[in-house]
PDB file of N, CA and C in Angstrom:
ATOM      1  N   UNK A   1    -194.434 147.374 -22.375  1.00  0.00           N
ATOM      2  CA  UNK A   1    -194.646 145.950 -22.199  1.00  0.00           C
ATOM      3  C   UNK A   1    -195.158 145.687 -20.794  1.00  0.00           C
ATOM      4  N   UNK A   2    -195.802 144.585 -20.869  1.00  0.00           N
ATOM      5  CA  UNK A   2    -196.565 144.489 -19.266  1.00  0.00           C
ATOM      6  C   UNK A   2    -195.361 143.582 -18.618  1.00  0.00           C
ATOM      7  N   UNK A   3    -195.815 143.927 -17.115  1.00  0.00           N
ATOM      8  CA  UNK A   3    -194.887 143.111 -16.433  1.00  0.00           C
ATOM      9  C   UNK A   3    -194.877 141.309 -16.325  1.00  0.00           C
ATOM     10  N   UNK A   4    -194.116 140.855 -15.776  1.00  0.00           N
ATOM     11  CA  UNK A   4    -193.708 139.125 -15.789  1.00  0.00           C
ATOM     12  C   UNK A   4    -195.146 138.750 -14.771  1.00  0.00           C
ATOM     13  N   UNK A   5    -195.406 139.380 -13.880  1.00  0.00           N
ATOM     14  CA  UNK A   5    -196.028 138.757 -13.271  1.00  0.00           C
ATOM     15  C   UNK A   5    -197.950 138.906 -14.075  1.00  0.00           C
ATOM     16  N   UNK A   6    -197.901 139.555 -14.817  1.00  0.00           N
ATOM     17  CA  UNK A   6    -199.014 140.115 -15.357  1.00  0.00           C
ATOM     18  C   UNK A   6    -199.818 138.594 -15.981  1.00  0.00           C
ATOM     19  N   UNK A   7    -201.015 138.372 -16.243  1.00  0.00           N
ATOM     20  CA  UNK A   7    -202.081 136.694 -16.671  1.00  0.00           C
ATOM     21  C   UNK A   7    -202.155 137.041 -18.244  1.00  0.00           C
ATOM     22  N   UNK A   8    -201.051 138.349 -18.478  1.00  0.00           N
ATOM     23  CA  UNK A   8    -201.359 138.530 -20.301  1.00  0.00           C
ATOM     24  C   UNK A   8    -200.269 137.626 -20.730  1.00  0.00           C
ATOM     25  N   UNK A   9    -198.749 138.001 -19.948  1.00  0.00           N
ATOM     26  CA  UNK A   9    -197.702 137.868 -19.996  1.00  0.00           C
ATOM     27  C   UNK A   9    -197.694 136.296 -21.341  1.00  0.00           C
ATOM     28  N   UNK A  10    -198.108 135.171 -20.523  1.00  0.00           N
ATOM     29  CA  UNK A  10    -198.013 133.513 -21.595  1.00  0.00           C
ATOM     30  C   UNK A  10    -198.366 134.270 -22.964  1.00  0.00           C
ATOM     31  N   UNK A  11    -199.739 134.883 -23.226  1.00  0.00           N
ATOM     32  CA  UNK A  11    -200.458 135.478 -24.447  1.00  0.00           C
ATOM     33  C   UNK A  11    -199.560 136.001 -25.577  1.00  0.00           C
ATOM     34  N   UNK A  12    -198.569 137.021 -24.787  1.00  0.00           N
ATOM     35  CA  UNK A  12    -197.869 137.786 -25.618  1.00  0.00           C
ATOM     36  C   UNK A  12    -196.383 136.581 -25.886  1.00  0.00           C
ATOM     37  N   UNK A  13    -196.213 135.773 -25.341  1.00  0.00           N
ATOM     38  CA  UNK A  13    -195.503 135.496 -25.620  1.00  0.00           C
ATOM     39  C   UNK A  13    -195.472 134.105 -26.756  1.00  0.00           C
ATOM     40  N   UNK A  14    -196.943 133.852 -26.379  1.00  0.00           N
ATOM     41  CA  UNK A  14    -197.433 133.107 -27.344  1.00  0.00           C
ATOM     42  C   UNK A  14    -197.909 133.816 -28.906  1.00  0.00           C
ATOM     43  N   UNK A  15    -197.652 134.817 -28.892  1.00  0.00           N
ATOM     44  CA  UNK A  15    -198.164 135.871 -29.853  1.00  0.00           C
ATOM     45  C   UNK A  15    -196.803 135.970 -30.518  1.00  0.00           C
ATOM     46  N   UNK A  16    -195.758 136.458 -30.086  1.00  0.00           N
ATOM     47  CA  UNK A  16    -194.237 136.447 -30.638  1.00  0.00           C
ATOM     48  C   UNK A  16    -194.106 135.217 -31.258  1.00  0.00           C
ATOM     49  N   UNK A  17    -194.180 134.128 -30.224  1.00  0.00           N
ATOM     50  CA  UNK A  17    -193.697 132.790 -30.568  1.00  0.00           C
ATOM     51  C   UNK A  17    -194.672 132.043 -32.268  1.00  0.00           C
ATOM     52  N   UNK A  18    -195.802 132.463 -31.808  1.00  0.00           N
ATOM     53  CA  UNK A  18    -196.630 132.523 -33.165  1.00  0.00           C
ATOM     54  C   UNK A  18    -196.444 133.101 -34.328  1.00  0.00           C
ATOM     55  N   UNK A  19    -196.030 134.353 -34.255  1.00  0.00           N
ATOM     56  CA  UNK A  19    -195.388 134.802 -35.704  1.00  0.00           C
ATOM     57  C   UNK A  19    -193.732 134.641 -36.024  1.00  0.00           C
ATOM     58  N   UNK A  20    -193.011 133.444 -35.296  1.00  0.00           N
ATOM     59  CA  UNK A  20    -192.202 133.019 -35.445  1.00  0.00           C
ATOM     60  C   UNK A  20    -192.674 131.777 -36.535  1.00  0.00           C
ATOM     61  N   UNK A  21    -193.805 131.127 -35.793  1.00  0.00           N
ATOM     62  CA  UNK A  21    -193.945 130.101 -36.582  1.00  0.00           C
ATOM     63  C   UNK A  21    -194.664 130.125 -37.780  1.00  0.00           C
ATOM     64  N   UNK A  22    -195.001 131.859 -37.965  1.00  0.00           N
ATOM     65  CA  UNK A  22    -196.259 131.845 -39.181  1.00  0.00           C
ATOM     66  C   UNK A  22    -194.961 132.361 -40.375  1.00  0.00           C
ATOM     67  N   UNK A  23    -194.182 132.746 -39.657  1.00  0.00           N
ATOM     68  CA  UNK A  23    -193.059 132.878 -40.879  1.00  0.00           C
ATOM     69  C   UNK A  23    -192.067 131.851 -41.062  1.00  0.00           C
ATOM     70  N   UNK A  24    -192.123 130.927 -40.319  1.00  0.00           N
ATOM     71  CA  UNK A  24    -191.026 129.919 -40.744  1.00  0.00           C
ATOM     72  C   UNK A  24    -191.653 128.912 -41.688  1.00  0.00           C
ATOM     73  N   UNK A  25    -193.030 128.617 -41.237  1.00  0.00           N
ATOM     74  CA  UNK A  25    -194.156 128.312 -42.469  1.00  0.00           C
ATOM     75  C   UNK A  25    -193.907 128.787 -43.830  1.00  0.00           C
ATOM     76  N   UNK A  26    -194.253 130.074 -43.678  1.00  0.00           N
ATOM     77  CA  UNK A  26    -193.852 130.259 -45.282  1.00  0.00           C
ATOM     78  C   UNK A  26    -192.544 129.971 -45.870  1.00  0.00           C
ATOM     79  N   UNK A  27    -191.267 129.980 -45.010  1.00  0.00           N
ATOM     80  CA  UNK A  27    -190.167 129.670 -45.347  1.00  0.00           C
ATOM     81  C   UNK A  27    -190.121 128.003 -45.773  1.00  0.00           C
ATOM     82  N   UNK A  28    -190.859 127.021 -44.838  1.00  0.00           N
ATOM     83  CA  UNK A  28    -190.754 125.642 -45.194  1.00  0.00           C
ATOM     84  C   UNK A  28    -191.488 125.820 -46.756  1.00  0.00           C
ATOM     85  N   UNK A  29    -193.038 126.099 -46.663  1.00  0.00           N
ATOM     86  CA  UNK A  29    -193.695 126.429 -47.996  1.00  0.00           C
ATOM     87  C   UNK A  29    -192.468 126.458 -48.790  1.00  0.00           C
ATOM     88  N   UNK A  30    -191.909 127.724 -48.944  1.00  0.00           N
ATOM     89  CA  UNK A  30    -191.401 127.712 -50.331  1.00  0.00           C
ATOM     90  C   UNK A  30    -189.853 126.809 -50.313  1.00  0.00           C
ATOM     91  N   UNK A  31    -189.564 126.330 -49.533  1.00  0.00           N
ATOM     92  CA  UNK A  31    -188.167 125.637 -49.373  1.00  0.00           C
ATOM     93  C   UNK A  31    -188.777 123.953 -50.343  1.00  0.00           C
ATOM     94  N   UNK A  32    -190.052 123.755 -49.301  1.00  0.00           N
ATOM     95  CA  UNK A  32    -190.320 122.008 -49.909  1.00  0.00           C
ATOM     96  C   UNK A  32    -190.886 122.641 -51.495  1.00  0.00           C
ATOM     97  N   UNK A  33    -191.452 123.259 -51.998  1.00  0.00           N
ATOM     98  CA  UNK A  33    -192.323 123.288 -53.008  1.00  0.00           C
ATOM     99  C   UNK A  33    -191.892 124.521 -54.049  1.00  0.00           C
ATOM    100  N   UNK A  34    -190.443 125.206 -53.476  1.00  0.00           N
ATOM    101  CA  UNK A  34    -190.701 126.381 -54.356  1.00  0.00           C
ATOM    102  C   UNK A  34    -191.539 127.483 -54.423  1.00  0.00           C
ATOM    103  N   UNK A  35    -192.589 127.503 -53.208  1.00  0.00           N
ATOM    104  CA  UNK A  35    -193.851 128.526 -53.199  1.00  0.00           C
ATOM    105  C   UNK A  35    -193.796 129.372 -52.520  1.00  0.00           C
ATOM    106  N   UNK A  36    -193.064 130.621 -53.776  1.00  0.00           N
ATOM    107  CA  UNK A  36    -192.936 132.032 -53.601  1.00  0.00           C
ATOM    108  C   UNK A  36    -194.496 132.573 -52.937  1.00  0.00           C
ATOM    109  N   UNK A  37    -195.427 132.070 -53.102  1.00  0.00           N
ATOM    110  CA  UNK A  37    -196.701 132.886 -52.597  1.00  0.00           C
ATOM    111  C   UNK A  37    -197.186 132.674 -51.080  1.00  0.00           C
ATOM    112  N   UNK A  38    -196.270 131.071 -50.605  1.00  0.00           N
ATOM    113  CA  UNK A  38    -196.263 130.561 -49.522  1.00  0.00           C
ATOM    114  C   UNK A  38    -195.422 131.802 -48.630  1.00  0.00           C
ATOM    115  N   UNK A  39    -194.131 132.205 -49.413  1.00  0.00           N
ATOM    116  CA  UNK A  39    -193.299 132.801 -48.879  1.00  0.00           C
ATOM    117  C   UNK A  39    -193.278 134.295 -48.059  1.00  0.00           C
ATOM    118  N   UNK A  40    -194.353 134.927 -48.998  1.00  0.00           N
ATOM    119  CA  UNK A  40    -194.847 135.978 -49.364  1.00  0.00           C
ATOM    120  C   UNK A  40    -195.591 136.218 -48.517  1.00  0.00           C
ATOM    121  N   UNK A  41    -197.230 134.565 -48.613  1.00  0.00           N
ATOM    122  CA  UNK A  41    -198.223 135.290 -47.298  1.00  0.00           C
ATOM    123  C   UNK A  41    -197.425 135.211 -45.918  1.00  0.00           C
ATOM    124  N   UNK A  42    -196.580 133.943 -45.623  1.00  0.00           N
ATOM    125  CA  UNK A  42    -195.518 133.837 -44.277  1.00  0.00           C
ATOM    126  C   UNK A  42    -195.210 134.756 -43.572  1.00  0.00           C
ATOM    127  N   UNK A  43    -194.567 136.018 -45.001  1.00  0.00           N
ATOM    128  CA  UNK A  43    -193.748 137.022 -44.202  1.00  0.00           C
ATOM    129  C   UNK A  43    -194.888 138.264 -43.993  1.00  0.00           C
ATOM    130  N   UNK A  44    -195.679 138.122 -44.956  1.00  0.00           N
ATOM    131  CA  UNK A  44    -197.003 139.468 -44.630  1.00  0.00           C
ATOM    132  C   UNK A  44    -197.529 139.219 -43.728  1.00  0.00           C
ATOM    133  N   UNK A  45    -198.379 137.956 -43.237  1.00  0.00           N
ATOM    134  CA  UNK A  45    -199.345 137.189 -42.581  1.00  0.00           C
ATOM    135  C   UNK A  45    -198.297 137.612 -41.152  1.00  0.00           C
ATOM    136  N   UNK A  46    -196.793 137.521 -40.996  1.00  0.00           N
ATOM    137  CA  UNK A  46    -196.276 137.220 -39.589  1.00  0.00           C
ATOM    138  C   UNK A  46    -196.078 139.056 -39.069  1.00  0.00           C
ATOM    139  N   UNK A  47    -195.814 139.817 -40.821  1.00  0.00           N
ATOM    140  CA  UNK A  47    -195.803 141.293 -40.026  1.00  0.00           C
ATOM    141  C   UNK A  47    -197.355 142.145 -39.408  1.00  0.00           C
ATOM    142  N   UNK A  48    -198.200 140.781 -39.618  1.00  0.00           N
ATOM    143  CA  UNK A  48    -199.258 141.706 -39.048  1.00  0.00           C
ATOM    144  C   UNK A  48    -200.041 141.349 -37.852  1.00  0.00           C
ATOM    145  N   UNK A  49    -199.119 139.958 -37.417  1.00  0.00           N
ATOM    146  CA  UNK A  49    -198.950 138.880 -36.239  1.00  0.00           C
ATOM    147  C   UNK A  49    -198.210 139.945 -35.284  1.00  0.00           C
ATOM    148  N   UNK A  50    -197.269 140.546 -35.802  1.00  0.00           N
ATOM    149  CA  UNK A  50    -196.436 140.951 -34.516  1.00  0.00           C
ATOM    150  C   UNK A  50    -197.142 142.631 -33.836  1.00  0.00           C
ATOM    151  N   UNK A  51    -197.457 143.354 -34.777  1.00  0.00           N
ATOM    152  CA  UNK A  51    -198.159 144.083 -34.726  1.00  0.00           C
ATOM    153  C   UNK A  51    -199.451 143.670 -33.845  1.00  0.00           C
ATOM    154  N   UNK A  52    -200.352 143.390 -33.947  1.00  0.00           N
ATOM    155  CA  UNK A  52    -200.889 142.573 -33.350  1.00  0.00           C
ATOM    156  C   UNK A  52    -200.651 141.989 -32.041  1.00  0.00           C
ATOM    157  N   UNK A  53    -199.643 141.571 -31.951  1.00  0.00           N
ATOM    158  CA  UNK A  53    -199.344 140.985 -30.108  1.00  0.00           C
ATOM    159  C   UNK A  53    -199.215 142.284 -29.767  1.00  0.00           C
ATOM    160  N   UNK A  54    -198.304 143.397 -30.103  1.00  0.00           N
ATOM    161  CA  UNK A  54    -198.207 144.329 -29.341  1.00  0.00           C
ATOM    162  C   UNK A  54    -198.727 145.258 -29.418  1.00  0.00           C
ATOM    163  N   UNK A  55    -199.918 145.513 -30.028  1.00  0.00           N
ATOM    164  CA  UNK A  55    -201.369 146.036 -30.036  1.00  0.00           C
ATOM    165  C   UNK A  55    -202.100 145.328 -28.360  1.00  0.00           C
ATOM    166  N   UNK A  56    -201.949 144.129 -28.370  1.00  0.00           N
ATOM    167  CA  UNK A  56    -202.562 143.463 -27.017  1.00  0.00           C
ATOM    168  C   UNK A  56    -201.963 143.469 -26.078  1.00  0.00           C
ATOM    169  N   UNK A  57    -200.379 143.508 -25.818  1.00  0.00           N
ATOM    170  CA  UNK A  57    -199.791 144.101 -24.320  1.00  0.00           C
ATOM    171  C   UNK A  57    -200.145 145.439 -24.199  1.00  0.00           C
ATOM    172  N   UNK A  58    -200.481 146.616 -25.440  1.00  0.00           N
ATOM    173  CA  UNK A  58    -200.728 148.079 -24.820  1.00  0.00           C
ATOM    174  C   UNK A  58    -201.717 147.713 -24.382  1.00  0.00           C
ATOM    175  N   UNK A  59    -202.840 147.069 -25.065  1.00  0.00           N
ATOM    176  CA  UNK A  59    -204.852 146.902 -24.295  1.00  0.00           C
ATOM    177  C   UNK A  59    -204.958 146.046 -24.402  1.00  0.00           C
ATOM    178  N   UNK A  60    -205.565 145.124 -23.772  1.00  0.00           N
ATOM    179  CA  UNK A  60    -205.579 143.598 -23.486  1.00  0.00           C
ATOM    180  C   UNK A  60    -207.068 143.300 -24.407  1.00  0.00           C
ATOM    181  N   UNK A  61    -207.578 144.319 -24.280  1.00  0.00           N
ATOM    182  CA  UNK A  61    -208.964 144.519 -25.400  1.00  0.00           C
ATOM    183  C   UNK A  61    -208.666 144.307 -26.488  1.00  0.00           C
ATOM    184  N   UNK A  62    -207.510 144.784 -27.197  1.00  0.00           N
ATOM    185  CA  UNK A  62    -207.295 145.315 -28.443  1.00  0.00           C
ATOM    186  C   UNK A  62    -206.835 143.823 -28.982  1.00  0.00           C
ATOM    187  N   UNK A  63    -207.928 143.108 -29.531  1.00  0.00           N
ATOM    188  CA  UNK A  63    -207.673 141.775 -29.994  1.00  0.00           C
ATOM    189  C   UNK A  63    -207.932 141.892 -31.459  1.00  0.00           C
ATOM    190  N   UNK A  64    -208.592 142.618 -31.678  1.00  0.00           N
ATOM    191  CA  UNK A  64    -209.284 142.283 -33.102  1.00  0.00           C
ATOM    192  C   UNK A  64    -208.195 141.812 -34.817  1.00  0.00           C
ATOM    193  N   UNK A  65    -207.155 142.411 -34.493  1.00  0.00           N
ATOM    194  CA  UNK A  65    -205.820 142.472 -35.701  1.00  0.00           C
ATOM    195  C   UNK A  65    -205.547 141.385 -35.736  1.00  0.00           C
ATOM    196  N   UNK A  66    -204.862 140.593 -33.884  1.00  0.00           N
ATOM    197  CA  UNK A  66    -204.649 139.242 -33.875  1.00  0.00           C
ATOM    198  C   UNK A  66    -205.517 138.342 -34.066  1.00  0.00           C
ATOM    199  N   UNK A  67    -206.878 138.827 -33.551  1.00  0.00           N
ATOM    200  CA  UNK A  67    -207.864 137.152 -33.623  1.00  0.00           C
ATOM    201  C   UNK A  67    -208.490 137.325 -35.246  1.00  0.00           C
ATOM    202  N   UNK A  68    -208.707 138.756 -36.214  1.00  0.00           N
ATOM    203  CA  UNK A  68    -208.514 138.147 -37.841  1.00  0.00           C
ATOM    204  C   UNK A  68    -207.475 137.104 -38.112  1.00  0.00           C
ATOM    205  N   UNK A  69    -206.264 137.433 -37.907  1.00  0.00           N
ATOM    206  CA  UNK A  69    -205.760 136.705 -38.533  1.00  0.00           C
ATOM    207  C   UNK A  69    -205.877 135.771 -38.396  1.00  0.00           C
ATOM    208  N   UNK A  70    -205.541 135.315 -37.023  1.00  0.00           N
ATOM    209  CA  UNK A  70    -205.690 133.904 -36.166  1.00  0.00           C
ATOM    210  C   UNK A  70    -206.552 133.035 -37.258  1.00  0.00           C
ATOM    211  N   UNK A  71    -208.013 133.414 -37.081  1.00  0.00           N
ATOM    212  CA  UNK A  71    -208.935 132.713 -37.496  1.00  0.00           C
ATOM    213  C   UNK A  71    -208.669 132.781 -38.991  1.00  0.00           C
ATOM    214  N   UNK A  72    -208.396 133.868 -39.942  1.00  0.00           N
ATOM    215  CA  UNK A  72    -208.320 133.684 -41.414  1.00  0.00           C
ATOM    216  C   UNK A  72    -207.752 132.444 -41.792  1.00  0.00           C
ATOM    217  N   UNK A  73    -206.331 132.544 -41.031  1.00  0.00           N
ATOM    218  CA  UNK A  73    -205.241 131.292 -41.587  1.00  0.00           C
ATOM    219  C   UNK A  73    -205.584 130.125 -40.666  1.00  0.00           C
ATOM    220  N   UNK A  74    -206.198 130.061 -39.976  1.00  0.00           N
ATOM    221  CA  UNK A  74    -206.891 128.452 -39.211  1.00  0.00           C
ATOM    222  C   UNK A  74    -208.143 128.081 -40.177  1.00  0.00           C
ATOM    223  N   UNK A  75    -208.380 129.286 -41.061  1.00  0.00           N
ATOM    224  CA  UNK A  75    -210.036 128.337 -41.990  1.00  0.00           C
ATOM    225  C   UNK A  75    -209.051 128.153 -43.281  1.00  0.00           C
ATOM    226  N   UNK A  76    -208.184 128.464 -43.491  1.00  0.00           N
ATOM    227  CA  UNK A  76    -207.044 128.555 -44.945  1.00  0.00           C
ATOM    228  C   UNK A  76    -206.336 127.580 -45.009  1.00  0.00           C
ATOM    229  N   UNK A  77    -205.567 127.489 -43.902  1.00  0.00           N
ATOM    230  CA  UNK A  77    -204.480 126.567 -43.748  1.00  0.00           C
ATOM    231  C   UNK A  77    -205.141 125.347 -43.353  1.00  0.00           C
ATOM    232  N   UNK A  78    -206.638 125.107 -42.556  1.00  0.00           N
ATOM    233  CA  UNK A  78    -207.308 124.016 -42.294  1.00  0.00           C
ATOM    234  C   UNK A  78    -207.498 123.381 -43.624  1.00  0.00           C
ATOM    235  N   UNK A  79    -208.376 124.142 -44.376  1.00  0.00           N
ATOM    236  CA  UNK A  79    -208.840 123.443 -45.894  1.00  0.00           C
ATOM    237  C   UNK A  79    -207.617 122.686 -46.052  1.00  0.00           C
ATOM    238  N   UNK A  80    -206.441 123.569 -46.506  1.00  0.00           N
ATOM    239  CA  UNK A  80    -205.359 122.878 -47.009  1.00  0.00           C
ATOM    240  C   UNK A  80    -204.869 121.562 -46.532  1.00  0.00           C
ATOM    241  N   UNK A  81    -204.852 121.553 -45.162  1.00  0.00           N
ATOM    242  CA  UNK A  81    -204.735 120.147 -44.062  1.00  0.00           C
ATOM    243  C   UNK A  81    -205.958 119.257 -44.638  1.00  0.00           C
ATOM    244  N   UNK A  82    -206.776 119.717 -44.107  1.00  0.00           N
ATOM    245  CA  UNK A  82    -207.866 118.230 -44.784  1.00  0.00           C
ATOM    246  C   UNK A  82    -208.022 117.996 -46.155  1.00  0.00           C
ATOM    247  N   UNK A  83    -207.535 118.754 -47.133  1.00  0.00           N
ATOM    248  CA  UNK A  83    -206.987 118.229 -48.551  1.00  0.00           C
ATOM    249  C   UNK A  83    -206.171 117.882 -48.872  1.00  0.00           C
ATOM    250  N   UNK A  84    -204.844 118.228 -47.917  1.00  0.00           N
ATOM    251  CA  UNK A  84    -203.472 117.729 -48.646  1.00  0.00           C
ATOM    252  C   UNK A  84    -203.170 116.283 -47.165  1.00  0.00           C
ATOM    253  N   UNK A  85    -203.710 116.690 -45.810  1.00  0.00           N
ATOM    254  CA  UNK A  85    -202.811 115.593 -45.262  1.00  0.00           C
ATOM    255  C   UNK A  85    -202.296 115.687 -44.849  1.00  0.00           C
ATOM    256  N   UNK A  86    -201.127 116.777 -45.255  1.00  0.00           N
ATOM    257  CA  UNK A  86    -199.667 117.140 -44.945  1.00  0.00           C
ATOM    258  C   UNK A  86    -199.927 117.308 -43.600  1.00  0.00           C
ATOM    259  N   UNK A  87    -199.139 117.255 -42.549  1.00  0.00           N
ATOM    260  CA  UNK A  87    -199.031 117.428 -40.869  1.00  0.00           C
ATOM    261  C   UNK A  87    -197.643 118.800 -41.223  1.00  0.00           C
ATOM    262  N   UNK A  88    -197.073 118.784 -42.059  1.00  0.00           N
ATOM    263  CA  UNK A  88    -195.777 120.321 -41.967  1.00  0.00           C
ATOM    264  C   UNK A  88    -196.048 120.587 -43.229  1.00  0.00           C
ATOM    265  N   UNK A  89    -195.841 121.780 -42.949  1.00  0.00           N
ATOM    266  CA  UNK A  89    -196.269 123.328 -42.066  1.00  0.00           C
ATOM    267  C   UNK A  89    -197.805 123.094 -41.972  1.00  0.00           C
ATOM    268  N   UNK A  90    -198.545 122.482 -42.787  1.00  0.00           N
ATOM    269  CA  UNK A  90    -200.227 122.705 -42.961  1.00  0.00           C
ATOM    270  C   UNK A  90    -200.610 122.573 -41.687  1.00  0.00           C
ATOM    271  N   UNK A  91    -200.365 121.242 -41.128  1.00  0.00           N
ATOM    272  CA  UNK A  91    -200.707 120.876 -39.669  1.00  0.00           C
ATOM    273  C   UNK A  91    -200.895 121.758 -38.476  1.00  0.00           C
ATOM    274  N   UNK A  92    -199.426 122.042 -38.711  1.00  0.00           N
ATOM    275  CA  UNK A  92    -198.677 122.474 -37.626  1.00  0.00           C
ATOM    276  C   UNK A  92    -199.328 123.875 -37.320  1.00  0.00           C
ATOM    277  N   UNK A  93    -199.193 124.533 -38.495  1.00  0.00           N
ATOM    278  CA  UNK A  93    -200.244 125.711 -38.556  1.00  0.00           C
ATOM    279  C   UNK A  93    -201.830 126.368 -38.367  1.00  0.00           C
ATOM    280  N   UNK A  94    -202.200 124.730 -38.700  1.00  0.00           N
ATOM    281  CA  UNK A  94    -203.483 125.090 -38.267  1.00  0.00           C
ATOM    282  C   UNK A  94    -203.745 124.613 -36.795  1.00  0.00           C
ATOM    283  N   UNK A  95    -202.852 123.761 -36.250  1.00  0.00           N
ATOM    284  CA  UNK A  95    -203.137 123.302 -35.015  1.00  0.00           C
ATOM    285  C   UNK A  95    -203.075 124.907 -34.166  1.00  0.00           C
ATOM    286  N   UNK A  96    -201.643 125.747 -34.485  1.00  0.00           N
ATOM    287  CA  UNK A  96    -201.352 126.766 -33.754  1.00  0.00           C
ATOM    288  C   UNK A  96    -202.480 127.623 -33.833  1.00  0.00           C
ATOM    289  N   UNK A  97    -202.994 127.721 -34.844  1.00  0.00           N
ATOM    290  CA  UNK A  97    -204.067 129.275 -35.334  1.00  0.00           C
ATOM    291  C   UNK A  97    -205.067 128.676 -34.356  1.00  0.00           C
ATOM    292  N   UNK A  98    -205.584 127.052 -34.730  1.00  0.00           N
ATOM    293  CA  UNK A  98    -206.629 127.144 -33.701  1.00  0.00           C
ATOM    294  C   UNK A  98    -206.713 127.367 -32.103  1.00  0.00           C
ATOM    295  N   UNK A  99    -205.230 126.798 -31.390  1.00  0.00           N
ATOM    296  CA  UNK A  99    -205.003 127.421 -30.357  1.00  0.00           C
ATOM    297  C   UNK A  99    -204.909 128.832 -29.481  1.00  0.00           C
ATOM    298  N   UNK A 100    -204.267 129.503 -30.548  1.00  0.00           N
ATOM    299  CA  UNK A 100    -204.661 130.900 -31.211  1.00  0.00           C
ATOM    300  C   UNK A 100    -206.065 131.561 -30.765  1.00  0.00           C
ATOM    301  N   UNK A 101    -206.583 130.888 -31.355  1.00  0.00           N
ATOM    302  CA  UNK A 101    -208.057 131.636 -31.938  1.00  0.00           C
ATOM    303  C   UNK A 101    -208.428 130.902 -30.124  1.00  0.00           C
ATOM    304  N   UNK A 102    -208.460 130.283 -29.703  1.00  0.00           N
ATOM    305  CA  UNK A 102    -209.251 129.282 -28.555  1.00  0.00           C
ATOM    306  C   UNK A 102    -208.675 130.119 -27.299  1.00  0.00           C
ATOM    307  N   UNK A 103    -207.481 130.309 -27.491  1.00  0.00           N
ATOM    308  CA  UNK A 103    -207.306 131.290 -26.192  1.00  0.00           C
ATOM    309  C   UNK A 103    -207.288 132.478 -26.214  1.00  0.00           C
ATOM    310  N   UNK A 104    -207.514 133.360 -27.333  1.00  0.00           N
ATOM    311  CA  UNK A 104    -208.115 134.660 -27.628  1.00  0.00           C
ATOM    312  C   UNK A 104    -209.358 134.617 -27.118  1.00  0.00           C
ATOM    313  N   UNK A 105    -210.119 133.205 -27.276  1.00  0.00           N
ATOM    314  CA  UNK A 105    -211.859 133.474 -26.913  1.00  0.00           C
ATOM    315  C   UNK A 105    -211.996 133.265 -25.364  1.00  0.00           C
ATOM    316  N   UNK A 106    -211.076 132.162 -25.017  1.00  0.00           N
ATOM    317  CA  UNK A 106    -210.947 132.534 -23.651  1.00  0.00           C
ATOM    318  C   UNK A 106    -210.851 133.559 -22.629  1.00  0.00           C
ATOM    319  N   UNK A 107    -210.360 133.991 -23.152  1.00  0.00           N
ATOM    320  CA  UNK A 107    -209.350 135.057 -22.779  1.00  0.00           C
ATOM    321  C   UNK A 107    -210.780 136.574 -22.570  1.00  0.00           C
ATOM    322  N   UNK A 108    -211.330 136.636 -23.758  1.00  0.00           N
ATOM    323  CA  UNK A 108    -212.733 137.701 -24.150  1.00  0.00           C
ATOM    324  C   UNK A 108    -214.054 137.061 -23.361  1.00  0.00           C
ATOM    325  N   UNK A 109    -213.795 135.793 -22.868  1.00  0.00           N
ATOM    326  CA  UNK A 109    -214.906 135.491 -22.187  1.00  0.00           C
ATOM    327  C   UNK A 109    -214.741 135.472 -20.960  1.00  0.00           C
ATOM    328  N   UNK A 110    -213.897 135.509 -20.427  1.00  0.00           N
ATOM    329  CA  UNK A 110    -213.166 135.966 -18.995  1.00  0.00           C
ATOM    330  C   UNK A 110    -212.873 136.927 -18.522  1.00  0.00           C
ATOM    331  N   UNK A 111    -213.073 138.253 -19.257  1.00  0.00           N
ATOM    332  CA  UNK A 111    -212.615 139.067 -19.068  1.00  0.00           C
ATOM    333  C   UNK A 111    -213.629 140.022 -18.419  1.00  0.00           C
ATOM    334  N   UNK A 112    -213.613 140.904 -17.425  1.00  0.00           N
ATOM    335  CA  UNK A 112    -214.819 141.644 -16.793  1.00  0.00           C
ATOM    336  C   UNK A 112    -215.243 142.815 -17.446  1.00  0.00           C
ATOM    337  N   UNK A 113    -216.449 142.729 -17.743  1.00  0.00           N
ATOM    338  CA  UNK A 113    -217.475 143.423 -17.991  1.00  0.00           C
ATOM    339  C   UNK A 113    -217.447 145.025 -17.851  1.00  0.00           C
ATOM    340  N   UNK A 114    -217.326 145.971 -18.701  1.00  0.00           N
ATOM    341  CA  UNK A 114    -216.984 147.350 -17.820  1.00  0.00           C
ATOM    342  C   UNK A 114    -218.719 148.249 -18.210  1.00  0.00           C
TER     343      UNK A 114
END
């Protein structure tokens, strides 16, 4: 793990904190609606979230696992928001993925050139 003082440090922790929320998603999913498939992508979608963050504290390069997903479930979970409305979990989720995805690109466009 990189150290506290390290400019990855917020990233990864926003990366944990993110597949906290990509699985509690699926947990609301199937709690309001019964949706075992909600439940299902939640807990797949978050084991490949965590994997993923700590793919990016070993190489700060090594984005590609996290920013698929990022972006898959921000064009998935978006549709769903501008069709259903819903602000929880739909919202909430796509607000995160796009944040997600926005400081991953930051992050690759800032980064020096080797």
């Amino acid at each position: 793990m990189q150290k506290d003082s390290d400019p990855l440090m917020p990233l990864l922790w926003i990366g944990f904190g993110y597949a906290a929320l990509v699985a509690s998603g699926g947990i609301i999913g199937y709690a309001k609606a019964d949706g075992v498939p909600s439940l299902a992508a939640g807990l797949l979608l978050r084991g490949l979230v965590g994997p993923g963050t700590y793919q990016l504290s070993q190489d700060p390069r090594n984005i590609w696992l996290f920013l698929a997903i990022s972006g898959t479930l921000a064009g998935i979970m978006g549709m769903r928001f501008h069709h259903s409305g819903c602000v929880m979990p739909v919202g909430l989720i796509t607000g995160a993925n796009l944040l997600t995805v926005t400081k991953l690109g930051i992050n690759v466009l800032n980064r020096p050139h080797q």
